[in-house]
Protein backbone atom coordinates (compact mmCIF):
# COMPACT_ATOMS: atom_id res chain seq x y z
CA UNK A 1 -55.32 -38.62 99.63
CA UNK A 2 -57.57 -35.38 98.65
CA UNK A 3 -58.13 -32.56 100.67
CA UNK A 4 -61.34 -33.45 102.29
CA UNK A 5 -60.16 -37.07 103.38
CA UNK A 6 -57.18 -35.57 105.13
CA UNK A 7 -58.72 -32.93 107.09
CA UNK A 8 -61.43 -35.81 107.83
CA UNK A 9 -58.53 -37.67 109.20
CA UNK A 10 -57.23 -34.89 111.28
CA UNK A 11 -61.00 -34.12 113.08
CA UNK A 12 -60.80 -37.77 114.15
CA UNK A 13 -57.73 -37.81 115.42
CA UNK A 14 -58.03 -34.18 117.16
CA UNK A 15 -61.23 -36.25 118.77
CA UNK A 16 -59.17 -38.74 120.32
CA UNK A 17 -56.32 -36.60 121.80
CA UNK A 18 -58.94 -34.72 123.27
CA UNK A 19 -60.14 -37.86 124.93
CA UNK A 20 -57.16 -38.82 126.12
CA UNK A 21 -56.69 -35.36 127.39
CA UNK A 22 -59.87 -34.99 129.66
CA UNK A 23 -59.15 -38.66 130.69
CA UNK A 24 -57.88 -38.16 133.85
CA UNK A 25 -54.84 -40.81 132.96
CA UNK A 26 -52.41 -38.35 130.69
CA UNK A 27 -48.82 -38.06 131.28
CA UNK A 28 -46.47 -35.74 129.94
CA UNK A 29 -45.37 -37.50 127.47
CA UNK A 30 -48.68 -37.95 126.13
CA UNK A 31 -48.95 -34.08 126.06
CA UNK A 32 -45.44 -33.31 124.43
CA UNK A 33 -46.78 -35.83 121.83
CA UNK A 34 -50.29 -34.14 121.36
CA UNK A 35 -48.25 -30.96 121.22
CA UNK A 36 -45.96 -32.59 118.36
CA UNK A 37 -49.11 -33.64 116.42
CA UNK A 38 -50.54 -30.41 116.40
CA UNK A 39 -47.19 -28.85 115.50
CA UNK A 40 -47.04 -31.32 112.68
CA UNK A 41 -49.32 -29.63 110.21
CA UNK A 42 -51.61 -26.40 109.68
CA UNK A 43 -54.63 -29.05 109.34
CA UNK A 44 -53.78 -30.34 112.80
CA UNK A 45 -53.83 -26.92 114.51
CA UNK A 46 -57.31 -25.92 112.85
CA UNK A 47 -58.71 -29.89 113.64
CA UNK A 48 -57.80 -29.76 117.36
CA UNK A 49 -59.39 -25.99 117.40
CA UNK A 50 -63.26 -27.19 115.42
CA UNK A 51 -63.27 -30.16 118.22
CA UNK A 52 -62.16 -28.12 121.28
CA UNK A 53 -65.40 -25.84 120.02
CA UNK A 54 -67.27 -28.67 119.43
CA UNK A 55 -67.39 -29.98 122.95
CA UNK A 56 -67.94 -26.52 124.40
CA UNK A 57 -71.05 -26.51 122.58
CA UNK A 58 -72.27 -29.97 122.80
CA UNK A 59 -74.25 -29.01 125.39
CA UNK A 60 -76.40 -26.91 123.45
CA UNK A 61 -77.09 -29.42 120.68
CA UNK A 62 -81.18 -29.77 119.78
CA UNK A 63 -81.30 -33.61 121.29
CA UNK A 64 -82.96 -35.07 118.53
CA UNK A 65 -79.77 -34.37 116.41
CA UNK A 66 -77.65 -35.71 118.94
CA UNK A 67 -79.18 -38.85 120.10
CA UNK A 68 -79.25 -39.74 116.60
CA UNK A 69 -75.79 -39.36 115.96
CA UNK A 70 -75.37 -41.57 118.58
CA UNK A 71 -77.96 -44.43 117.11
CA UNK A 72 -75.95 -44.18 113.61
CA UNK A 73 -72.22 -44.71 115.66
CA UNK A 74 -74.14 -47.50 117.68
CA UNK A 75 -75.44 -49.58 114.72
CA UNK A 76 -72.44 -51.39 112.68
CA UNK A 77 -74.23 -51.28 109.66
CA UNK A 78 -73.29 -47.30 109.88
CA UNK A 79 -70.56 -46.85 112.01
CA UNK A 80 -67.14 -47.04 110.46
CA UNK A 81 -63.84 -48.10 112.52
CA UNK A 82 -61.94 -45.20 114.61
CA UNK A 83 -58.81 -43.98 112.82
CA UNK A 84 -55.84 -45.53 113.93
CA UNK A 85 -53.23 -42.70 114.90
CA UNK A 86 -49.02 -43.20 114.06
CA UNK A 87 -47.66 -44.97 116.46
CA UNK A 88 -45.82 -42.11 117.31
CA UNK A 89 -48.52 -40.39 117.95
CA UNK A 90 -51.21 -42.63 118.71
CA UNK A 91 -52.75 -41.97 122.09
CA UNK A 92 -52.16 -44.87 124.91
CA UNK A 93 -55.28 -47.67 124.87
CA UNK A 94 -56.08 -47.80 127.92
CA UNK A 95 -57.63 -44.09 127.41
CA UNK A 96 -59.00 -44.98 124.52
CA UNK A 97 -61.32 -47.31 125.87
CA UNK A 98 -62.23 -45.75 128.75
CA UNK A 99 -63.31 -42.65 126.85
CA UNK A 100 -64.86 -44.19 123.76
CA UNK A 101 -68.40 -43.44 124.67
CA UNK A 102 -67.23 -40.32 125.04
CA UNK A 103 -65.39 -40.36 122.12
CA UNK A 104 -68.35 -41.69 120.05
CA UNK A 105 -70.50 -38.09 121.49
CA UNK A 106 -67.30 -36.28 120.17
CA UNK A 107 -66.83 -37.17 116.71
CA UNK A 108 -70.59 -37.06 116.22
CA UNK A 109 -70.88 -34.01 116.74
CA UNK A 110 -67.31 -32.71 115.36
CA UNK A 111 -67.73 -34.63 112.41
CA UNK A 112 -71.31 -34.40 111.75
CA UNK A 113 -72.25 -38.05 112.44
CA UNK A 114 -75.87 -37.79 111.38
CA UNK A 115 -76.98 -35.50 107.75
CA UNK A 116 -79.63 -33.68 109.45
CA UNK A 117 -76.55 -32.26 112.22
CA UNK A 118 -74.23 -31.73 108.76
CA UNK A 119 -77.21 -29.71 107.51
CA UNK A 120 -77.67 -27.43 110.87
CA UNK A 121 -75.54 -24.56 112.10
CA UNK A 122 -73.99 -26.85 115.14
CA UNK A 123 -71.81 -28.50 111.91
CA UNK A 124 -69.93 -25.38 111.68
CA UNK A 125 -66.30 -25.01 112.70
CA UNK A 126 -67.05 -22.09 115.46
CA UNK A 127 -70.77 -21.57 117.21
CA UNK A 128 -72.43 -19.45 119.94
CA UNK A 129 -75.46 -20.72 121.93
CA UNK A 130 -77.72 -17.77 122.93
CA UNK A 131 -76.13 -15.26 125.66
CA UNK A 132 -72.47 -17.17 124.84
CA UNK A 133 -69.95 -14.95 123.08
CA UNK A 134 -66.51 -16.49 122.14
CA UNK A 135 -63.24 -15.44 121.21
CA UNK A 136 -60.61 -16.91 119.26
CA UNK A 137 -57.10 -16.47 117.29
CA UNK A 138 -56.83 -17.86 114.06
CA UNK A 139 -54.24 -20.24 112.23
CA UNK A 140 -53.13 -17.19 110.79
CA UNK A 141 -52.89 -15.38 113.92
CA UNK A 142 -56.15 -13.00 112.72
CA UNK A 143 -58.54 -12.13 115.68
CA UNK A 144 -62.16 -13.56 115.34
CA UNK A 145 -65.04 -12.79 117.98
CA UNK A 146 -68.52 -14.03 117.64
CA UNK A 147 -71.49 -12.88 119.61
CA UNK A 148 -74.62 -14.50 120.48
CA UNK A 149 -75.95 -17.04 118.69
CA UNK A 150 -73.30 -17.09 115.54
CA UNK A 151 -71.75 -19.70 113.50
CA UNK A 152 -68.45 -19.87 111.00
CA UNK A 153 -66.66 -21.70 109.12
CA UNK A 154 -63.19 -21.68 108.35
CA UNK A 155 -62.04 -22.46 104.53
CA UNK A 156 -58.31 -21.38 104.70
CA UNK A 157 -56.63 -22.74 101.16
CA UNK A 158 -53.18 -21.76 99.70
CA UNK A 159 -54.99 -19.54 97.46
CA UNK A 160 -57.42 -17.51 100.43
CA UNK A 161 -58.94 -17.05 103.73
CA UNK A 162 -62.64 -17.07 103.88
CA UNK A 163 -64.62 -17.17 106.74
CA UNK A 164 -68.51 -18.24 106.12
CA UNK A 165 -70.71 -16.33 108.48
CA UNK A 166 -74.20 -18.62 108.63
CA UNK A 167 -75.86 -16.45 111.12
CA UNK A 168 -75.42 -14.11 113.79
CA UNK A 169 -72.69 -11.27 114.18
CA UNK A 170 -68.49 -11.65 114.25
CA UNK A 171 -65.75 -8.89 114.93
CA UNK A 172 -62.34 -9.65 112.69
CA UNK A 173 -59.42 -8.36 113.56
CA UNK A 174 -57.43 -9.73 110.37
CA UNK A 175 -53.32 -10.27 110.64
CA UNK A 176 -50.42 -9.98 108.19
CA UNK A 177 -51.16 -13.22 105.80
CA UNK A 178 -47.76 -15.64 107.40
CA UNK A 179 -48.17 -17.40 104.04
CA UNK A 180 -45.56 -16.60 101.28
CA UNK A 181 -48.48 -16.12 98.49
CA UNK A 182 -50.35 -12.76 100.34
CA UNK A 183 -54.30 -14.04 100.43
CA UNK A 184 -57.09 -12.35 100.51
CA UNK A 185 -59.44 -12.51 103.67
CA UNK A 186 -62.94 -12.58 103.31
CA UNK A 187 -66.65 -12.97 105.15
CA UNK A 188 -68.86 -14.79 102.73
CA UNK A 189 -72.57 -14.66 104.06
CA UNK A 190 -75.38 -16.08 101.82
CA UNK A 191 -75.80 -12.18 100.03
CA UNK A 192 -72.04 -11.90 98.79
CA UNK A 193 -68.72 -10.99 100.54
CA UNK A 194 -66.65 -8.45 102.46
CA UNK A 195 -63.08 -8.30 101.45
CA UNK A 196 -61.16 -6.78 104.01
CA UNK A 197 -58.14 -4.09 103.41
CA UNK A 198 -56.45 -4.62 106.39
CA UNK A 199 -59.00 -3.87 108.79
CA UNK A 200 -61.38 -4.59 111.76
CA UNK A 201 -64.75 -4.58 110.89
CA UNK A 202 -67.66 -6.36 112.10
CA UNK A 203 -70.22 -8.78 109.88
CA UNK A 204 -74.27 -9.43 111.04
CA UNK A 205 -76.27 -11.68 108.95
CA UNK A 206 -79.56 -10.82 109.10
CA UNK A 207 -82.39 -12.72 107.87
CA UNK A 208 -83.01 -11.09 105.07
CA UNK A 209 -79.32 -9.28 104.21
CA UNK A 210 -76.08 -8.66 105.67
CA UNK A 211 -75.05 -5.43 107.54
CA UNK A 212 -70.66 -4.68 107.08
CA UNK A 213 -69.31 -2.11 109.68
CA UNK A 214 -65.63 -1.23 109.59
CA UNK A 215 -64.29 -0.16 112.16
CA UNK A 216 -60.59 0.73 111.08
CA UNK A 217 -58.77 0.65 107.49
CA UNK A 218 -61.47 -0.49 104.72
CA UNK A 219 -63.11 -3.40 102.72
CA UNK A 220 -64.51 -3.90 99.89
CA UNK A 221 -68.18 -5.04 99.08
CA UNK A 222 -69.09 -7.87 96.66
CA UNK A 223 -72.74 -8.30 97.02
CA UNK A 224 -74.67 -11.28 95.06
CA UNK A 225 -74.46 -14.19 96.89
CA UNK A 226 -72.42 -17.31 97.14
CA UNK A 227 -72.66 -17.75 93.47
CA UNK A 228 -70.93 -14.35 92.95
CA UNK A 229 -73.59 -12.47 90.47
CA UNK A 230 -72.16 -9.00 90.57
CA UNK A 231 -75.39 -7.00 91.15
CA UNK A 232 -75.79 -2.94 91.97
CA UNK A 233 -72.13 -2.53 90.96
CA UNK A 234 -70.95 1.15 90.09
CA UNK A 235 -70.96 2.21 86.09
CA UNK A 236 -67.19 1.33 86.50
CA UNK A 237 -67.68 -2.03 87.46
CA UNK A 238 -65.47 -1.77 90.79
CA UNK A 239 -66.66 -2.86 94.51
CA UNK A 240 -68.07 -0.24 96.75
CA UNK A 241 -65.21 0.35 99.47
CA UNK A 242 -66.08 1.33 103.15
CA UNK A 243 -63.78 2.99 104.80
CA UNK A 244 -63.47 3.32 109.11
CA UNK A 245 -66.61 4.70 110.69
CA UNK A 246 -68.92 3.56 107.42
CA UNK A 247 -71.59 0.57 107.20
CA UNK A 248 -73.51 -0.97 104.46
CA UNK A 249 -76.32 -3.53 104.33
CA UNK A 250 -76.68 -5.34 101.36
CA UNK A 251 -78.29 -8.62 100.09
CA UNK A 252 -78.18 -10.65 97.05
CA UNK A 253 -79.50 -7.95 94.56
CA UNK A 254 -76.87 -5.57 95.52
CA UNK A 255 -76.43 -2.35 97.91
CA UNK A 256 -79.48 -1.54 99.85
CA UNK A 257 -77.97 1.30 102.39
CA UNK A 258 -74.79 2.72 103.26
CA UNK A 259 -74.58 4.83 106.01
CA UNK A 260 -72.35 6.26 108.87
CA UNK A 261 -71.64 3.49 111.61
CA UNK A 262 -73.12 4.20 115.18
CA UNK A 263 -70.75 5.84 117.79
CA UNK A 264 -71.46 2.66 119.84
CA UNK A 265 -71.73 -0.27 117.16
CA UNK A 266 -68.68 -1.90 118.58
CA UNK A 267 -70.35 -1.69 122.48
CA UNK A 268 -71.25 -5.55 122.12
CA UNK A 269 -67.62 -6.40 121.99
CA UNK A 270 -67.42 -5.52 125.61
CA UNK A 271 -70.67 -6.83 126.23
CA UNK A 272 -73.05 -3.50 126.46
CA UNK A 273 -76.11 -2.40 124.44
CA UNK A 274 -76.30 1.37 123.66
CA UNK A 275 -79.22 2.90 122.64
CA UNK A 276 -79.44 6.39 121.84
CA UNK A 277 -82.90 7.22 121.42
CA UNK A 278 -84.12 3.72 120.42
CA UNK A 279 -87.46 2.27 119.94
CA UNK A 280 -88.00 -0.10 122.50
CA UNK A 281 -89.22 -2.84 120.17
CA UNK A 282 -86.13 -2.80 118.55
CA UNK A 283 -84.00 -2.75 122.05
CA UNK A 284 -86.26 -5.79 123.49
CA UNK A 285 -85.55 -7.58 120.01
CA UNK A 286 -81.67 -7.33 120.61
CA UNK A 287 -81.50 -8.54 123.83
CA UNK A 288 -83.79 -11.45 123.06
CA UNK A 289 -80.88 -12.28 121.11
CA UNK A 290 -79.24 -13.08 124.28
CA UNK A 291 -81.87 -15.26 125.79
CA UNK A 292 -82.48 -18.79 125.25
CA UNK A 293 -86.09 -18.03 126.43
CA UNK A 294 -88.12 -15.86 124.52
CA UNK A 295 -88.42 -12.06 125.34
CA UNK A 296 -91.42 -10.30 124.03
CA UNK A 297 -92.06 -6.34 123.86
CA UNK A 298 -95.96 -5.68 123.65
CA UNK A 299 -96.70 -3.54 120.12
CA UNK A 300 -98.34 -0.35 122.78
CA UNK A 301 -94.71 -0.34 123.85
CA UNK A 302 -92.73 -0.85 121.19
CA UNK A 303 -92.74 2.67 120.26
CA UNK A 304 -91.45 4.17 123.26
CA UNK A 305 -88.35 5.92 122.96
CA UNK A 306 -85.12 4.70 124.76
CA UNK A 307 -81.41 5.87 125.99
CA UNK A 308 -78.64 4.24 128.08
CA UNK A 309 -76.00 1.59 128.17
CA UNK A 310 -77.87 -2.19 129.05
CA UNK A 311 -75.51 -5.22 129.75
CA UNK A 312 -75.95 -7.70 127.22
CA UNK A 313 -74.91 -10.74 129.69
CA UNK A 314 -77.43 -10.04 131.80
CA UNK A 315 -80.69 -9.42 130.53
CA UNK A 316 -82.80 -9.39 133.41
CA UNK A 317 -80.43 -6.68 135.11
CA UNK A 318 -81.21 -4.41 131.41
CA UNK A 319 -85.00 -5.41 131.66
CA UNK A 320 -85.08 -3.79 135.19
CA UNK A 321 -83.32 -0.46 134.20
CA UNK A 322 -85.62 -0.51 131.29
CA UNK A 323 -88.68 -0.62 133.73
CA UNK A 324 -86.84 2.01 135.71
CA UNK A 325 -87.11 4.33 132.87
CA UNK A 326 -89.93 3.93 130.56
CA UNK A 327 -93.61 3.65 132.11
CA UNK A 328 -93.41 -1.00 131.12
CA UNK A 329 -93.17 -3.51 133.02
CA UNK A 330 -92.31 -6.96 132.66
CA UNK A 331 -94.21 -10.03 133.09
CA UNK A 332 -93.31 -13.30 133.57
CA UNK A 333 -95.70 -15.43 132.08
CA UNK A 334 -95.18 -19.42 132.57
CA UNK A 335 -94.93 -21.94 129.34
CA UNK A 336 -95.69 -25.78 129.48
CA UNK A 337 -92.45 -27.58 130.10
CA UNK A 338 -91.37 -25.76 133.24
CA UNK A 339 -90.30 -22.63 131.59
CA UNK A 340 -91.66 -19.05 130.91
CA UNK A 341 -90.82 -16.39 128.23
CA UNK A 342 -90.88 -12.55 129.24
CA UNK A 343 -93.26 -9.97 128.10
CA UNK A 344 -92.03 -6.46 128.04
CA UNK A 345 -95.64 -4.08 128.01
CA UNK A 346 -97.08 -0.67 129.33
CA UNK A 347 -98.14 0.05 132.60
């Protein structure tokens, strides 16, 4: 069996011991047994891990995507049988029928029931729904913390360790490889990759290009894209290094800046926004970030000039210090469908 079909396998059986688990009716044999099965193999761990994410996030799923996932597992023409476990291993059936609708919600959305969920960011292995930040070891044992609004994947072969940053902003923390063969650890965004040097460094992908800060040790830059088209490289042909307190943005045509990192870059870590002397369009624009409603600064206030520490988990606390300080205020201003988006303008 190929790669792909095994660590298929291993989603859809991570799906049902987590249905079992949340059943109510688990013993402890049943968990000495899960346990077992996760012990049993690397793709097991990892499996049990993208599903355990997956139903945290469910929640935050555009509906459309889910509700057809659930049309496609509901029509026989498209469904195909649930995996049958060892029977070792295989969870009891009395929980398996009482949590199959459940189930069915589970491995739609951990295994991408539906193309147009496979095609969105809610397919990846780890995501962040506005204001959510999450944090989480690795298989091998590297830290990985993403903030608001992020997705990764995890493609960990016998050859490397790649994480593929989609969108939004991670910290990595990156561990002594366990493996015998010592891998390299990368963050591949859509303009190239950051090999890291035995570091911690953080990755944003922006829109339009990706911003590397390191924070301790160094990395190495490889900007181009997925497809790896060495652009902007030095007359010697080797990747720019950063080394701790640097950053670099970069896209697909190569290095566009490389600068010192702000004092405060890592602040969002602990869940603070520090501005030191900031525009106030661009401090409104971050913590929209952390909004699922829109926040809005007016362009006559965008200009203003801004200091302080604002907490990032509560933006509404930060919008009323920034009123404190600047001559803004903020209105509320009401949207059809019961909610309202905030509009951050001069006095």
């Amino acid at each position: 069996m190929d790669g792909k079909r095994t660590k298929a396998g291993a989603v859809e059986q991570a799906a049902q011991w987590f249905v079992v688990l949340a059943s109510g009716e688990a013993g402890e044999a049943d968990r000495v047994c899960w346990q077992a099965w996760r012990d049993a193999h690397p793709d097991h761990e990892q499996a049990w891990q993208r599903v355990e994410g997956s139903t945290a996030r469910f929640a935050a799923i555009p509906q459309g995507h889910a509700a057809a996932s659930l049309r496609a597992l509901a029509d026989p023409r498209l469904s195909n049988p649930l995996p049958t476990l060892p029977a070792a291993a295989a969870p009891p059936s009395r929980s398996r029928r009482k949590g199959l609708a459940q189930l069915a919600v589970l491995l739609a959305v951990a295994a991408g029931g539906m193309q147009a969920y496979r095609l969105s960011d809610w397919s990846a292995d780890f995501v962040t729904a506005a204001g959510e930040q999450r944090d989480t070891t690795l298989a091998d044992g590297s830290r990985l913390l993403l903030d608001t609004g992020s997705a990764v994947d995890v493609a960990f072969s016998s050859g490397s360790r790649v994480l593929r940053l989609r969108r939004g902003r991670i910290l990595v923390v990156t561990a002594a490889d366990p493996a015998p063969r010592k891998r390299p650890f990368m963050v591949e965004t859509a303009d190239g990759r950051v090999q890291a040097l035995g570091t911690r460094f953080t990755v944003r992908k922006d829109p339009d290009s990706t911003l590397a800060t390191v924070l301790a040790a160094r990395v190495a830059l490889h900007a181009g894209g997925i497809a790896g088209v060495a652009a902007a490289l030095p007359a010697d042909g080797r990747a720019p290094i950063l080394d701790a307190g640097q950053a670099a943005r970069f896209n697909r045509n190569g290095l566009l800046e490389r600068h010192a990192a702000p004092p405060a870059g890592e602040a969002w870590v602990s869940g603070m926004l520090v501005a030191d002397d900031m525009p106030l369009g661009e401090l409104v624009a971050e913590l929209a970030r952390y909004r699922a409603a829109p926040l809005l600064c007016d362009p006559s206030a965008a200009r203003l000039r801004i200091s302080g520490a604002f907490p990032l988990r509560d933006t509404e606390r930060a919008l009323a210090a920034v009123g404190a300080t600047l001559p803004v205020r903020v209105e509320r201003r009401a949207q059809p469908g019961g909610e309202s988006d905030l509009l951050v303008r001069r006095k």
